[in-house]
PDB file of N, CA and C in Angstrom:
ATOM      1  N   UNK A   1     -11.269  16.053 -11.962  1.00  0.00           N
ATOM      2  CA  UNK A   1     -10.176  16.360 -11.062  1.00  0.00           C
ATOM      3  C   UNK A   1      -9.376  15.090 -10.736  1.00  0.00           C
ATOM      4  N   UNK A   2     -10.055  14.025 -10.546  1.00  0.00           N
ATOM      5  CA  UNK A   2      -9.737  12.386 -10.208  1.00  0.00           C
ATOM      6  C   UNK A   2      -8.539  11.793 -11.089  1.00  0.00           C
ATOM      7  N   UNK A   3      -9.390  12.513 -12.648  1.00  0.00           N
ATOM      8  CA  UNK A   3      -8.656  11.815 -13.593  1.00  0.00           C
ATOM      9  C   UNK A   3      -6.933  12.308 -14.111  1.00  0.00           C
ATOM     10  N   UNK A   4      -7.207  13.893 -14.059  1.00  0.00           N
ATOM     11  CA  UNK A   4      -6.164  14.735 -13.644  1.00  0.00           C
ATOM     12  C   UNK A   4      -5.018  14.145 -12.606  1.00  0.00           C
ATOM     13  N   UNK A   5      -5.707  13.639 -11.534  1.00  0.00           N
ATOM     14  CA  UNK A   5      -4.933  13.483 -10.572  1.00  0.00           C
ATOM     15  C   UNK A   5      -3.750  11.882 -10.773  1.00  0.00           C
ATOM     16  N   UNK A   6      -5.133  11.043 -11.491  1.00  0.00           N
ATOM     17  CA  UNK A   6      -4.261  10.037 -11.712  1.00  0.00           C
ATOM     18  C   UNK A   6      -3.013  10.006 -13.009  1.00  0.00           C
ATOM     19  N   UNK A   7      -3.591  10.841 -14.236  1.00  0.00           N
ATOM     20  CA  UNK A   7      -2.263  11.104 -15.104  1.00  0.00           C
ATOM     21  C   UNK A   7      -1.050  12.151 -14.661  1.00  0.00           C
ATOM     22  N   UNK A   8      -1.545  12.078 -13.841  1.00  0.00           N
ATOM     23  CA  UNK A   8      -0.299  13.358 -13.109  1.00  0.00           C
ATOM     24  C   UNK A   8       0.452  12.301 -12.344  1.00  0.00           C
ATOM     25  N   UNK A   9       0.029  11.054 -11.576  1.00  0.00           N
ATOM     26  CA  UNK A   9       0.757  10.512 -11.259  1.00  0.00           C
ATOM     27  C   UNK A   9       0.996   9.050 -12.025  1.00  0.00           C
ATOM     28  N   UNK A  10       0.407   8.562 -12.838  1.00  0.00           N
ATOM     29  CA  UNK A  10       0.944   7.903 -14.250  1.00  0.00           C
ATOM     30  C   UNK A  10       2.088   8.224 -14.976  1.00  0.00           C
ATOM     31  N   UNK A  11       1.908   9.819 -15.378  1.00  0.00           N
ATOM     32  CA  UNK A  11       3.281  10.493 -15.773  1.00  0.00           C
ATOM     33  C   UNK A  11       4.699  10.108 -14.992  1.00  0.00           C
ATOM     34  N   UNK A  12       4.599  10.421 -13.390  1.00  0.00           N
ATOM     35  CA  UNK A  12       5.077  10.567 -12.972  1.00  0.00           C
ATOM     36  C   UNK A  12       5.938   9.500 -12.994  1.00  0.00           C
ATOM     37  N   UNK A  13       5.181   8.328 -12.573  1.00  0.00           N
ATOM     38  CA  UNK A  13       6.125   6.996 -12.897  1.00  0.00           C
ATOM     39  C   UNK A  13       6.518   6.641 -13.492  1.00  0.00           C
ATOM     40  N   UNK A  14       5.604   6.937 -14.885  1.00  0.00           N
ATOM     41  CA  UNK A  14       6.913   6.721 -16.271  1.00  0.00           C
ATOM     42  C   UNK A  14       8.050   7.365 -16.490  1.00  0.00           C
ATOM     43  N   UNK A  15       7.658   8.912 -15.962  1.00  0.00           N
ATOM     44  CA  UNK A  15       8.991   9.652 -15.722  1.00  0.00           C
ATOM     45  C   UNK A  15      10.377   8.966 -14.745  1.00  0.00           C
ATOM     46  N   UNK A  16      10.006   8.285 -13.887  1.00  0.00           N
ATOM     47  CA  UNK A  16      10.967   8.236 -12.977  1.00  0.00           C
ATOM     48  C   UNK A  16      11.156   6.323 -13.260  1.00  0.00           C
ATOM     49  N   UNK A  17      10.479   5.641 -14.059  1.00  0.00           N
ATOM     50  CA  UNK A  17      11.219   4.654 -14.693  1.00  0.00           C
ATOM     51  C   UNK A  17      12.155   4.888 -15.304  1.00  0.00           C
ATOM     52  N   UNK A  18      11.874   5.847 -16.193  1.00  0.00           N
ATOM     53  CA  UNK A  18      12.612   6.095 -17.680  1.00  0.00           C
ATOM     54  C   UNK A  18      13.706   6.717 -16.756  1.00  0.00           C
ATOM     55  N   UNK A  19      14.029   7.889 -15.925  1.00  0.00           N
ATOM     56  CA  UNK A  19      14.937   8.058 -15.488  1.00  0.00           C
ATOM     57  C   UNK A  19      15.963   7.367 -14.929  1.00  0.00           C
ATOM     58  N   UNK A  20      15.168   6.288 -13.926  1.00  0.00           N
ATOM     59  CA  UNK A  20      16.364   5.825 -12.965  1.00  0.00           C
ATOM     60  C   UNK A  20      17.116   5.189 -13.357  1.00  0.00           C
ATOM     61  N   UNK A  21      18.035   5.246 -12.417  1.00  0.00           N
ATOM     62  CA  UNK A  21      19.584   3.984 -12.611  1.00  0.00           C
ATOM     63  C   UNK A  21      19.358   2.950 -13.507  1.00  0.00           C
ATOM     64  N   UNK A  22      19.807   2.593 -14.698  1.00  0.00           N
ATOM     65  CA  UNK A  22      19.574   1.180 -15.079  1.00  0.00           C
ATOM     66  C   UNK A  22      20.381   0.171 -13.742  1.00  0.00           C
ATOM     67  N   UNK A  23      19.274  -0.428 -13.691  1.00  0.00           N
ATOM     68  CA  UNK A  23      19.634  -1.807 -13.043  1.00  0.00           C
ATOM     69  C   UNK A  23      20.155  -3.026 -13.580  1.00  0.00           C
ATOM     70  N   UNK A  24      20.578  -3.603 -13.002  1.00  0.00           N
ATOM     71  CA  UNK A  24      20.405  -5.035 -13.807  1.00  0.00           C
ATOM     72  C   UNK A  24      19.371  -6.251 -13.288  1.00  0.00           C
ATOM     73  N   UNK A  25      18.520  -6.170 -14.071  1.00  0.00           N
ATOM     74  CA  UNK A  25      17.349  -6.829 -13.748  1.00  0.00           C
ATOM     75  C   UNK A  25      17.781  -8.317 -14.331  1.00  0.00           C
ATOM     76  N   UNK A  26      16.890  -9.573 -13.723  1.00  0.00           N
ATOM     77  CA  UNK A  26      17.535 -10.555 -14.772  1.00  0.00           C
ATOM     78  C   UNK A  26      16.038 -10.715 -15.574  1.00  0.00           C
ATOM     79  N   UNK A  27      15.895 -11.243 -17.052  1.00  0.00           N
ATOM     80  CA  UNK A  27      14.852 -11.545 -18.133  1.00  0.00           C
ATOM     81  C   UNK A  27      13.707 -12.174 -16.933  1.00  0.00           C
ATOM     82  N   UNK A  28      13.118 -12.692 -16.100  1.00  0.00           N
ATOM     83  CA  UNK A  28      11.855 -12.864 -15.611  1.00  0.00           C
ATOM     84  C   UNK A  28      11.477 -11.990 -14.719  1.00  0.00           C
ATOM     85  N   UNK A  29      12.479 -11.031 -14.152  1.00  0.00           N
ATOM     86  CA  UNK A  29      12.255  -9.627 -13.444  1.00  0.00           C
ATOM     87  C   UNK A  29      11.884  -8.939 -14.285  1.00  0.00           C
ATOM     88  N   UNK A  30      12.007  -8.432 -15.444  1.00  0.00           N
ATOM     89  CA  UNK A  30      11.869  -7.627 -16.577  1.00  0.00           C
ATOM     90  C   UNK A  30      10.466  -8.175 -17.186  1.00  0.00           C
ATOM     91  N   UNK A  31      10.137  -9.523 -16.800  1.00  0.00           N
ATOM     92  CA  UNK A  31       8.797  -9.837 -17.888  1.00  0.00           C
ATOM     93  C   UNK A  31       7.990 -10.203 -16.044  1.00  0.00           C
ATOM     94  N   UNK A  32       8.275  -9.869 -14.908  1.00  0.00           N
ATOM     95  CA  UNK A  32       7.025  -9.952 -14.051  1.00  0.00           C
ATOM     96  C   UNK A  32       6.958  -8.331 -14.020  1.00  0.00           C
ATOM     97  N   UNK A  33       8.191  -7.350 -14.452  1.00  0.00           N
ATOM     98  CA  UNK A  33       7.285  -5.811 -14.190  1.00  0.00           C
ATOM     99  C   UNK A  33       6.362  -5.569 -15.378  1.00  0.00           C
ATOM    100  N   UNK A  34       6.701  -6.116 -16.431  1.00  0.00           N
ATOM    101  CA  UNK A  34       5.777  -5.862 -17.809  1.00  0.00           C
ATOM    102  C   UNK A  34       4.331  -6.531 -17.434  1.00  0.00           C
ATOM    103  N   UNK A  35       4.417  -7.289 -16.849  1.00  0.00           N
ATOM    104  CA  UNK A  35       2.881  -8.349 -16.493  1.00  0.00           C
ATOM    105  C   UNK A  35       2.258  -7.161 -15.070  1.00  0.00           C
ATOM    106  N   UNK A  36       3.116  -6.625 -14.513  1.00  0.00           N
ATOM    107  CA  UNK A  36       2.214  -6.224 -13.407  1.00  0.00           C
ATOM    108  C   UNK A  36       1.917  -4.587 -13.861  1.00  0.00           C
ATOM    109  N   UNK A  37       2.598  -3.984 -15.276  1.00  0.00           N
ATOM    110  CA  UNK A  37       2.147  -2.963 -15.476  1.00  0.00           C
ATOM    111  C   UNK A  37       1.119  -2.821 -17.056  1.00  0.00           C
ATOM    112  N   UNK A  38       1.007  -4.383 -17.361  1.00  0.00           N
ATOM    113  CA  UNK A  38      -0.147  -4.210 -18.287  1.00  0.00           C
ATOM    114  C   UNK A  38      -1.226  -4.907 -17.615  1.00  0.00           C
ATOM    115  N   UNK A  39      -0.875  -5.374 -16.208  1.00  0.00           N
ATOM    116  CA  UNK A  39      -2.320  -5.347 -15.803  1.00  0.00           C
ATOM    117  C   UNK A  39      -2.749  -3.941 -15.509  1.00  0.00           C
ATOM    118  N   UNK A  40      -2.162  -3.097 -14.915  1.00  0.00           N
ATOM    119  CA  UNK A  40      -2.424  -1.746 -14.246  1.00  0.00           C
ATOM    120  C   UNK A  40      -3.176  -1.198 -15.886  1.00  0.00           C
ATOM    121  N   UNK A  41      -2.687  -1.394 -16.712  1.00  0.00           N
ATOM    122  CA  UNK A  41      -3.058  -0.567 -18.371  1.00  0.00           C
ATOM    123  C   UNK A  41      -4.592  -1.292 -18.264  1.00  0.00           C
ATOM    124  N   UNK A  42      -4.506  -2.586 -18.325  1.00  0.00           N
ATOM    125  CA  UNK A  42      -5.752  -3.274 -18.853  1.00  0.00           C
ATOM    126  C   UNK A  42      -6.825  -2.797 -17.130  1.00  0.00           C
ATOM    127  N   UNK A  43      -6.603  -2.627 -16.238  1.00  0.00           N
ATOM    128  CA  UNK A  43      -7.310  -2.073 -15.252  1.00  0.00           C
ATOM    129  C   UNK A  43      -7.793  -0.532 -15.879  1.00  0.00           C
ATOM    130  N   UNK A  44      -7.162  -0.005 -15.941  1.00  0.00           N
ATOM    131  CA  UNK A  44      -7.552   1.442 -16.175  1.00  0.00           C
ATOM    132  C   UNK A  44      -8.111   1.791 -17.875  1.00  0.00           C
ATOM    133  N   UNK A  45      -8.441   0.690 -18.877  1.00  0.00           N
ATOM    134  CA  UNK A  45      -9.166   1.148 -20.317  1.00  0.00           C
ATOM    135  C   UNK A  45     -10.185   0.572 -19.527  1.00  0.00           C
ATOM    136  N   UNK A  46     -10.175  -0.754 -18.526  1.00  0.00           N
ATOM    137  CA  UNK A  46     -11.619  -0.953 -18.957  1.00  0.00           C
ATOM    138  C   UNK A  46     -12.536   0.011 -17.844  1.00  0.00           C
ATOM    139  N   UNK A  47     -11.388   0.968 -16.984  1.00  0.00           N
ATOM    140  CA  UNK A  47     -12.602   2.352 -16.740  1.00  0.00           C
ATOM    141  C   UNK A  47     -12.361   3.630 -17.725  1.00  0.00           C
ATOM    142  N   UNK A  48     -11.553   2.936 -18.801  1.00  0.00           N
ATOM    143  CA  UNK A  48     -12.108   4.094 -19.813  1.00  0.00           C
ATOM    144  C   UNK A  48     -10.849   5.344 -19.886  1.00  0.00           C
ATOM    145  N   UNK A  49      -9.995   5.096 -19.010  1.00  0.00           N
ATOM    146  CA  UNK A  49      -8.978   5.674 -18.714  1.00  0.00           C
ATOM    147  C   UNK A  49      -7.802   5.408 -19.655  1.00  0.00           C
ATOM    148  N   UNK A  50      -7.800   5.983 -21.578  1.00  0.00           N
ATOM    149  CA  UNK A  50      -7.143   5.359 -21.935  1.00  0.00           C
ATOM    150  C   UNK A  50      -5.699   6.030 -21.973  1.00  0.00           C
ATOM    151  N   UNK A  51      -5.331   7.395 -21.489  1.00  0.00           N
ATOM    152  CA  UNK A  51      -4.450   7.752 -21.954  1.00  0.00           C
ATOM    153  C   UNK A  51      -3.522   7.301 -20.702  1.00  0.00           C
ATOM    154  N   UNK A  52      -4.137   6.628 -19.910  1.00  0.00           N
ATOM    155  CA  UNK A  52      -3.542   6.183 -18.219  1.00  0.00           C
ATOM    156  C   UNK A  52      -3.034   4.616 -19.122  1.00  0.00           C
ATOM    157  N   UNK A  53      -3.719   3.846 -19.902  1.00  0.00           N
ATOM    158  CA  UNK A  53      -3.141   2.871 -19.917  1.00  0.00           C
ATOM    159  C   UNK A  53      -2.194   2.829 -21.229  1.00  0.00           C
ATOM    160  N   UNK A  54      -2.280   4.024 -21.671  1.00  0.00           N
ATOM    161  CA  UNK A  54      -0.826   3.962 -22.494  1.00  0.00           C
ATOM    162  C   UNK A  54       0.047   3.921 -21.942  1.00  0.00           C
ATOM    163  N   UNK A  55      -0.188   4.903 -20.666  1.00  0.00           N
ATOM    164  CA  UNK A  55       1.335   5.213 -19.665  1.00  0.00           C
ATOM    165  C   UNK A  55       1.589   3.738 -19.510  1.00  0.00           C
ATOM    166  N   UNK A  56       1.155   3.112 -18.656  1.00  0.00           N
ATOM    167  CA  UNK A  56       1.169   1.747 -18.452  1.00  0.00           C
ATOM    168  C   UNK A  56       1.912   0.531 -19.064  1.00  0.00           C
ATOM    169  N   UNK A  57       1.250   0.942 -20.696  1.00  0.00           N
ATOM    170  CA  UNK A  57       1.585   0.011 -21.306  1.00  0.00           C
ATOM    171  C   UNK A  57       2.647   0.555 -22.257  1.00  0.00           C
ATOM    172  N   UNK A  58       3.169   1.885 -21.677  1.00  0.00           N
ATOM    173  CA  UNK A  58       4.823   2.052 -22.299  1.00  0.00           C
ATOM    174  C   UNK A  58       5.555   1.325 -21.413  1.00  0.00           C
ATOM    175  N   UNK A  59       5.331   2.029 -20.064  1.00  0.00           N
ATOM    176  CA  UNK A  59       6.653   1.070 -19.118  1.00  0.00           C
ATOM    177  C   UNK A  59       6.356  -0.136 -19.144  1.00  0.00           C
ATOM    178  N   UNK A  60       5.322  -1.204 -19.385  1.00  0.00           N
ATOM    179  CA  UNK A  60       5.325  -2.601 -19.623  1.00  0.00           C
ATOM    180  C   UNK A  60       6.360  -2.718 -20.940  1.00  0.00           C
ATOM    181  N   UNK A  61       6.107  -1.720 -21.529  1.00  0.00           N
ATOM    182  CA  UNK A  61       6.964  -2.148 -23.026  1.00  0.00           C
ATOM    183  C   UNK A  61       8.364  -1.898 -23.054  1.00  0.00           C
ATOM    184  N   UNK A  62       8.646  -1.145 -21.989  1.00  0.00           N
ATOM    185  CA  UNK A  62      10.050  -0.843 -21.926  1.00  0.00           C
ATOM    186  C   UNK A  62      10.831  -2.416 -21.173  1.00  0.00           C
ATOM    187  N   UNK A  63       9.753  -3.317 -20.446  1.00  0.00           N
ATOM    188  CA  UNK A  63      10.690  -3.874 -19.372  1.00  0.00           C
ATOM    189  C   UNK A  63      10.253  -5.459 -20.293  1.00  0.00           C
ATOM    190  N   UNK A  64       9.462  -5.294 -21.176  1.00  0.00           N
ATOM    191  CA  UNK A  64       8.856  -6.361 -22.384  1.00  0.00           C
ATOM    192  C   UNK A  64      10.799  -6.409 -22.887  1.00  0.00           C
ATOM    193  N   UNK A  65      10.884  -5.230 -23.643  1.00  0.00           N
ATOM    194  CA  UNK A  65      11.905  -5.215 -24.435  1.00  0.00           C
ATOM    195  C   UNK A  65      13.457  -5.537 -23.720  1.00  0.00           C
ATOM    196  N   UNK A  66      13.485  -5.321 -22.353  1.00  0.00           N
ATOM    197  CA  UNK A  66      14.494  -5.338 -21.808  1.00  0.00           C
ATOM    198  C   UNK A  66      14.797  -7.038 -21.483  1.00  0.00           C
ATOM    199  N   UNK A  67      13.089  -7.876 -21.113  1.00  0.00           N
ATOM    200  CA  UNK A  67      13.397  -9.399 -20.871  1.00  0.00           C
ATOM    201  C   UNK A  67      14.318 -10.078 -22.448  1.00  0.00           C
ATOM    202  N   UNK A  68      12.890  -9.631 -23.424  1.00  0.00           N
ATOM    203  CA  UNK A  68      13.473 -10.202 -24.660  1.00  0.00           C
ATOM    204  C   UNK A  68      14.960 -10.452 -25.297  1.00  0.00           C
ATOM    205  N   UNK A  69      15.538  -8.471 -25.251  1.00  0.00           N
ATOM    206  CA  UNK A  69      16.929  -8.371 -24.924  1.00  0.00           C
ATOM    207  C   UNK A  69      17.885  -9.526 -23.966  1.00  0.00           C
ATOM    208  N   UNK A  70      17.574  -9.696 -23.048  1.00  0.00           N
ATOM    209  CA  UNK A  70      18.198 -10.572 -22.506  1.00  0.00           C
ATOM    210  C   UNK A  70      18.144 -12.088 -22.566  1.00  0.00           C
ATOM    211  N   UNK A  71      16.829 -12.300 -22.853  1.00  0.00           N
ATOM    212  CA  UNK A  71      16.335 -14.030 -23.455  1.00  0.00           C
ATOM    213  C   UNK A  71      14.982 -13.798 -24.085  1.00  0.00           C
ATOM    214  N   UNK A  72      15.372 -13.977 -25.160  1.00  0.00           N
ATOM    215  CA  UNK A  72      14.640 -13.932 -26.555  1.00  0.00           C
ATOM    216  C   UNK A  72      13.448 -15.111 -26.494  1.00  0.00           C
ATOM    217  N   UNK A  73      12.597 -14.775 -26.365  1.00  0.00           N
ATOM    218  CA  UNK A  73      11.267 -15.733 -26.465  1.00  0.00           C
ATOM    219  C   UNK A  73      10.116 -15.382 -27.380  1.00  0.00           C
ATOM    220  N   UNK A  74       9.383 -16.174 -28.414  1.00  0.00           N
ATOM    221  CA  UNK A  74       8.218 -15.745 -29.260  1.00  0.00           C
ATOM    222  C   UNK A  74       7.163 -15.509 -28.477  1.00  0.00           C
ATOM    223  N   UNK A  75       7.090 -15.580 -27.326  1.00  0.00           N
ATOM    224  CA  UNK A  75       6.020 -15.134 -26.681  1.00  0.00           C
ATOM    225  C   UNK A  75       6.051 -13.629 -26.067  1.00  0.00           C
ATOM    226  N   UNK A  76       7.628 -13.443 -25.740  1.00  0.00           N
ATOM    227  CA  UNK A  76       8.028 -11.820 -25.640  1.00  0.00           C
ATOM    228  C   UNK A  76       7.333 -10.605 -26.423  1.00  0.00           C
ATOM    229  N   UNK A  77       8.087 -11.391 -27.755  1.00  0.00           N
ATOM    230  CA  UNK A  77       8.247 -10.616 -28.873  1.00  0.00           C
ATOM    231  C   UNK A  77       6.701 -10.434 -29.293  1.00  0.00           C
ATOM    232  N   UNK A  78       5.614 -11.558 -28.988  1.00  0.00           N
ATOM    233  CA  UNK A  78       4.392 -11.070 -29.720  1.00  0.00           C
ATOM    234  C   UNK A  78       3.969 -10.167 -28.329  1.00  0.00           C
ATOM    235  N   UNK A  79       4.159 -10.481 -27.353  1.00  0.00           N
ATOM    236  CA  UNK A  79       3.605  -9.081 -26.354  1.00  0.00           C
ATOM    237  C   UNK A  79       3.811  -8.198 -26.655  1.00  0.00           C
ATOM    238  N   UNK A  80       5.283  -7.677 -27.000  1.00  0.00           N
ATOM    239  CA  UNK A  80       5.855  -6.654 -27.845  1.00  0.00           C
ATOM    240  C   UNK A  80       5.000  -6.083 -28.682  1.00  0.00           C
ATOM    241  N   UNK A  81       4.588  -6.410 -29.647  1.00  0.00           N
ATOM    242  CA  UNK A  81       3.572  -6.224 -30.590  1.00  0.00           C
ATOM    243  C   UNK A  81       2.254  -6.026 -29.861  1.00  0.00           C
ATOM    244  N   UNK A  82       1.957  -6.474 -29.098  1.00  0.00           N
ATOM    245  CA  UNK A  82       0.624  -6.432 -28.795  1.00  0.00           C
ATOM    246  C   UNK A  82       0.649  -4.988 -27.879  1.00  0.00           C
ATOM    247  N   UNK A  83       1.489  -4.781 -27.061  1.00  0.00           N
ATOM    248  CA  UNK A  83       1.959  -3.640 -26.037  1.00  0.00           C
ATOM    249  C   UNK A  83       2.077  -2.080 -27.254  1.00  0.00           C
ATOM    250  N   UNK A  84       2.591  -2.741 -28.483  1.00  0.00           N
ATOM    251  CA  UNK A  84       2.508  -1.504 -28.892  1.00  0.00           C
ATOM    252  C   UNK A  84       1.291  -0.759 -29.491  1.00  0.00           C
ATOM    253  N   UNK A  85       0.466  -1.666 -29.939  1.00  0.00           N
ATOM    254  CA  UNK A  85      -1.198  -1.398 -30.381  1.00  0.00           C
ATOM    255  C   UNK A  85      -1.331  -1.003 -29.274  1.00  0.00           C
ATOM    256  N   UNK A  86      -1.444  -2.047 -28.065  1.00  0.00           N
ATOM    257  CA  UNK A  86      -2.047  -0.702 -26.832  1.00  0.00           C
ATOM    258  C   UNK A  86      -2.180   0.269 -26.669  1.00  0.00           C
ATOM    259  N   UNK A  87      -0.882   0.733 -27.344  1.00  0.00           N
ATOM    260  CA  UNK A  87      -0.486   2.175 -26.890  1.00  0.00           C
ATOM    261  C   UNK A  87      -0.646   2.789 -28.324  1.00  0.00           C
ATOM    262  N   UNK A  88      -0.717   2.658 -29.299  1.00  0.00           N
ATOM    263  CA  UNK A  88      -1.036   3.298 -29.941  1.00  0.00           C
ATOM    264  C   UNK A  88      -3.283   3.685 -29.929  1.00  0.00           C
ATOM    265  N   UNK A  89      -3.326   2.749 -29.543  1.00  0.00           N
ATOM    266  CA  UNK A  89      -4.762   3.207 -29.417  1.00  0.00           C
ATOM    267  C   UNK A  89      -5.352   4.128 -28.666  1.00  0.00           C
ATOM    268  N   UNK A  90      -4.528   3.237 -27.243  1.00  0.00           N
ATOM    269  CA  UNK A  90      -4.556   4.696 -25.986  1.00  0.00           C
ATOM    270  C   UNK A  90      -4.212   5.664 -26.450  1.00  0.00           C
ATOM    271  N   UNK A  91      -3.209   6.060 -27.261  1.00  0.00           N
ATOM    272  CA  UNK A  91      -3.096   7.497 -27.227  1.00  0.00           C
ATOM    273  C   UNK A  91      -4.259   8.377 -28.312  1.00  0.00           C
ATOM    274  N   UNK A  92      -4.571   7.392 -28.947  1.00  0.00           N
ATOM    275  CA  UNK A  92      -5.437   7.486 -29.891  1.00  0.00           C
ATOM    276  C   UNK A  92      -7.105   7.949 -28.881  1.00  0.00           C
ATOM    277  N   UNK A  93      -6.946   7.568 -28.129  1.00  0.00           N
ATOM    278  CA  UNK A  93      -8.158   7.263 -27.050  1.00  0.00           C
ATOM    279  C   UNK A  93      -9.646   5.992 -27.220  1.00  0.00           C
ATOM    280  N   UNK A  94      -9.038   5.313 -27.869  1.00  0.00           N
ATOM    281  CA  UNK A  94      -9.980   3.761 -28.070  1.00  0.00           C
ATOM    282  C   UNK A  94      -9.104   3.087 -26.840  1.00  0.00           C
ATOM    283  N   UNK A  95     -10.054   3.029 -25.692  1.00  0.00           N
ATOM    284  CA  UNK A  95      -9.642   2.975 -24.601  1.00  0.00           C
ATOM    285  C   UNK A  95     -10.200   1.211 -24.682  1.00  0.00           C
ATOM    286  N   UNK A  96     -10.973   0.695 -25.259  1.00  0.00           N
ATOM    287  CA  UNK A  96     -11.788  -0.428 -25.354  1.00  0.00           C
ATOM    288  C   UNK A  96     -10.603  -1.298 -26.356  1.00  0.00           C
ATOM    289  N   UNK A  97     -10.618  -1.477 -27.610  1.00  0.00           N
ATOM    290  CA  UNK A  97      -9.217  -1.575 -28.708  1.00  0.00           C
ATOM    291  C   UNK A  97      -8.008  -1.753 -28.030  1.00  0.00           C
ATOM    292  N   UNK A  98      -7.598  -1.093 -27.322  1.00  0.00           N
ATOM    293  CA  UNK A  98      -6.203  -0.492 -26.663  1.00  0.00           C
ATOM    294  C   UNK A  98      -6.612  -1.834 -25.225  1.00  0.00           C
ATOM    295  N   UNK A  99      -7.621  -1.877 -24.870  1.00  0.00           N
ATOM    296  CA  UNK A  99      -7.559  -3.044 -23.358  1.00  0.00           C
ATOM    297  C   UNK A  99      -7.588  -3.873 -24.490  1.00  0.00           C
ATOM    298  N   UNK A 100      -8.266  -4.697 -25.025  1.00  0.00           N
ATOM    299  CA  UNK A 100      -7.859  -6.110 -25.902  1.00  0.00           C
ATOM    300  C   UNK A 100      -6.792  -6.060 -26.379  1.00  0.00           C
ATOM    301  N   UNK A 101      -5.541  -5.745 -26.817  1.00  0.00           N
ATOM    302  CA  UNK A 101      -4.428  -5.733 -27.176  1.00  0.00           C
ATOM    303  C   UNK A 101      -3.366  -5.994 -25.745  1.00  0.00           C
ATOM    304  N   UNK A 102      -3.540  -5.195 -25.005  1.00  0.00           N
ATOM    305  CA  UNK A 102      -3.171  -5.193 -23.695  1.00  0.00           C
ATOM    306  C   UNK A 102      -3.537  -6.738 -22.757  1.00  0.00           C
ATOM    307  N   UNK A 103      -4.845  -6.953 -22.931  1.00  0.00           N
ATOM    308  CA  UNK A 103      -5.349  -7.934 -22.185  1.00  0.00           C
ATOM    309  C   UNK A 103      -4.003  -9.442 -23.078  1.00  0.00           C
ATOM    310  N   UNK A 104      -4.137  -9.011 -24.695  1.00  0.00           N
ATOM    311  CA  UNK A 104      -3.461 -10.188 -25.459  1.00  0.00           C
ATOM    312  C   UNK A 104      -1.919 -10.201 -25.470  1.00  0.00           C
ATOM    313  N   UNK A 105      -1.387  -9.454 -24.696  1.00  0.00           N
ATOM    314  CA  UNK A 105      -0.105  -9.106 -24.186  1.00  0.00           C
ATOM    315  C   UNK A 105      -0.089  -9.906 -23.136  1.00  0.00           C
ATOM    316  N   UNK A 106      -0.601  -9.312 -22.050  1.00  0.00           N
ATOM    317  CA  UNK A 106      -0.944 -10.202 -21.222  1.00  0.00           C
ATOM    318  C   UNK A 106      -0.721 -11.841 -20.985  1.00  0.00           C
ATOM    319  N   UNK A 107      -1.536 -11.927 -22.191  1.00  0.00           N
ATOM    320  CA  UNK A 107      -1.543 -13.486 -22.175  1.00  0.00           C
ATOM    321  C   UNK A 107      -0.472 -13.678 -22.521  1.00  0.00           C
ATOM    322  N   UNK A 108       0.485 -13.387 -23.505  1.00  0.00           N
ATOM    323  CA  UNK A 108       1.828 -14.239 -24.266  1.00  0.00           C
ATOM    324  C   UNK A 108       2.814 -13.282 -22.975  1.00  0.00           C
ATOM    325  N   UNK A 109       3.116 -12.694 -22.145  1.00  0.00           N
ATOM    326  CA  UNK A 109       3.509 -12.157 -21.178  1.00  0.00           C
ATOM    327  C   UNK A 109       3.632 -13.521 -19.770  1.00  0.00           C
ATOM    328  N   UNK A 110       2.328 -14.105 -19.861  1.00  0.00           N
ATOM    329  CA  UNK A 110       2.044 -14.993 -18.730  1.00  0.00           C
ATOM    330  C   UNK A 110       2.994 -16.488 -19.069  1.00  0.00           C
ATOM    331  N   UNK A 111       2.735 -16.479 -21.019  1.00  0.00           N
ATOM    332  CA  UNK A 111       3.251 -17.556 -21.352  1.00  0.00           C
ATOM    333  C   UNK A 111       4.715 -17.413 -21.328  1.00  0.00           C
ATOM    334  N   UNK A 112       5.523 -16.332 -21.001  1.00  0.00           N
ATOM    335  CA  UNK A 112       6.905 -16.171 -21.475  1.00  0.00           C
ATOM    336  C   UNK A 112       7.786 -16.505 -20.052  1.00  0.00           C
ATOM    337  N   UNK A 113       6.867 -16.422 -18.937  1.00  0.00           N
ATOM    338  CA  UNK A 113       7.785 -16.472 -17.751  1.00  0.00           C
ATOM    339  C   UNK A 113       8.741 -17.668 -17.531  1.00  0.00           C
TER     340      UNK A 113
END
């Protein structure tokens, strides 16, 4: 019921990222929401929760792509990559696979600020 409860509201936020107003964020606003929503991804595989940290680690990837877009860094771009294994695993449900990719996002995420 727990788990239900939390992809119902996982959804939800990706829903209403993807919806809202584009803003204009500037490139280290865009790479501190990607860092604070692949921690939320890498929180929730390592309870196993992987289809929660796909959610996660789409909207990290949406706001990954939006810093890069605006200032292009090799450390972006390999989060990029790494954000998308995440999520392809999560959806896959290798909830374990999917946090090490995430966790290695992470890192080139920390290095890009």
């Amino acid at each position: 019921m727990m788990t239900r409860r939390i992809a119902a509201l996982a959804l939800s936020l990706a829903l209403a990222a993807y919806f809202a107003p584009n803003v204009s964020f500037a490139a280290e606003d865009h790479i501190a929401e990607a860092i604070t929503h692949t921690k939320e991804a890498i929180d929730h595989g390592k309870q196993g929760h992987a289809n929660i940290l796909a959610d996660h680690a789409q909207i990290a990837l949406k706001h990954a792509e939006a810093g890069e877009k605006e200032k292009a860094n090799p450390h972006t771009a390999a989060a990029i990559k790494d954000l998308n294994g995440a999520i392809e695993h999560g959806k896959a449900g290798h909830a374990d696979v999917a946090t090490k990719s995430a966790e290695s996002a992470l890192t080139h995420l920390n290095q890009a600020k």
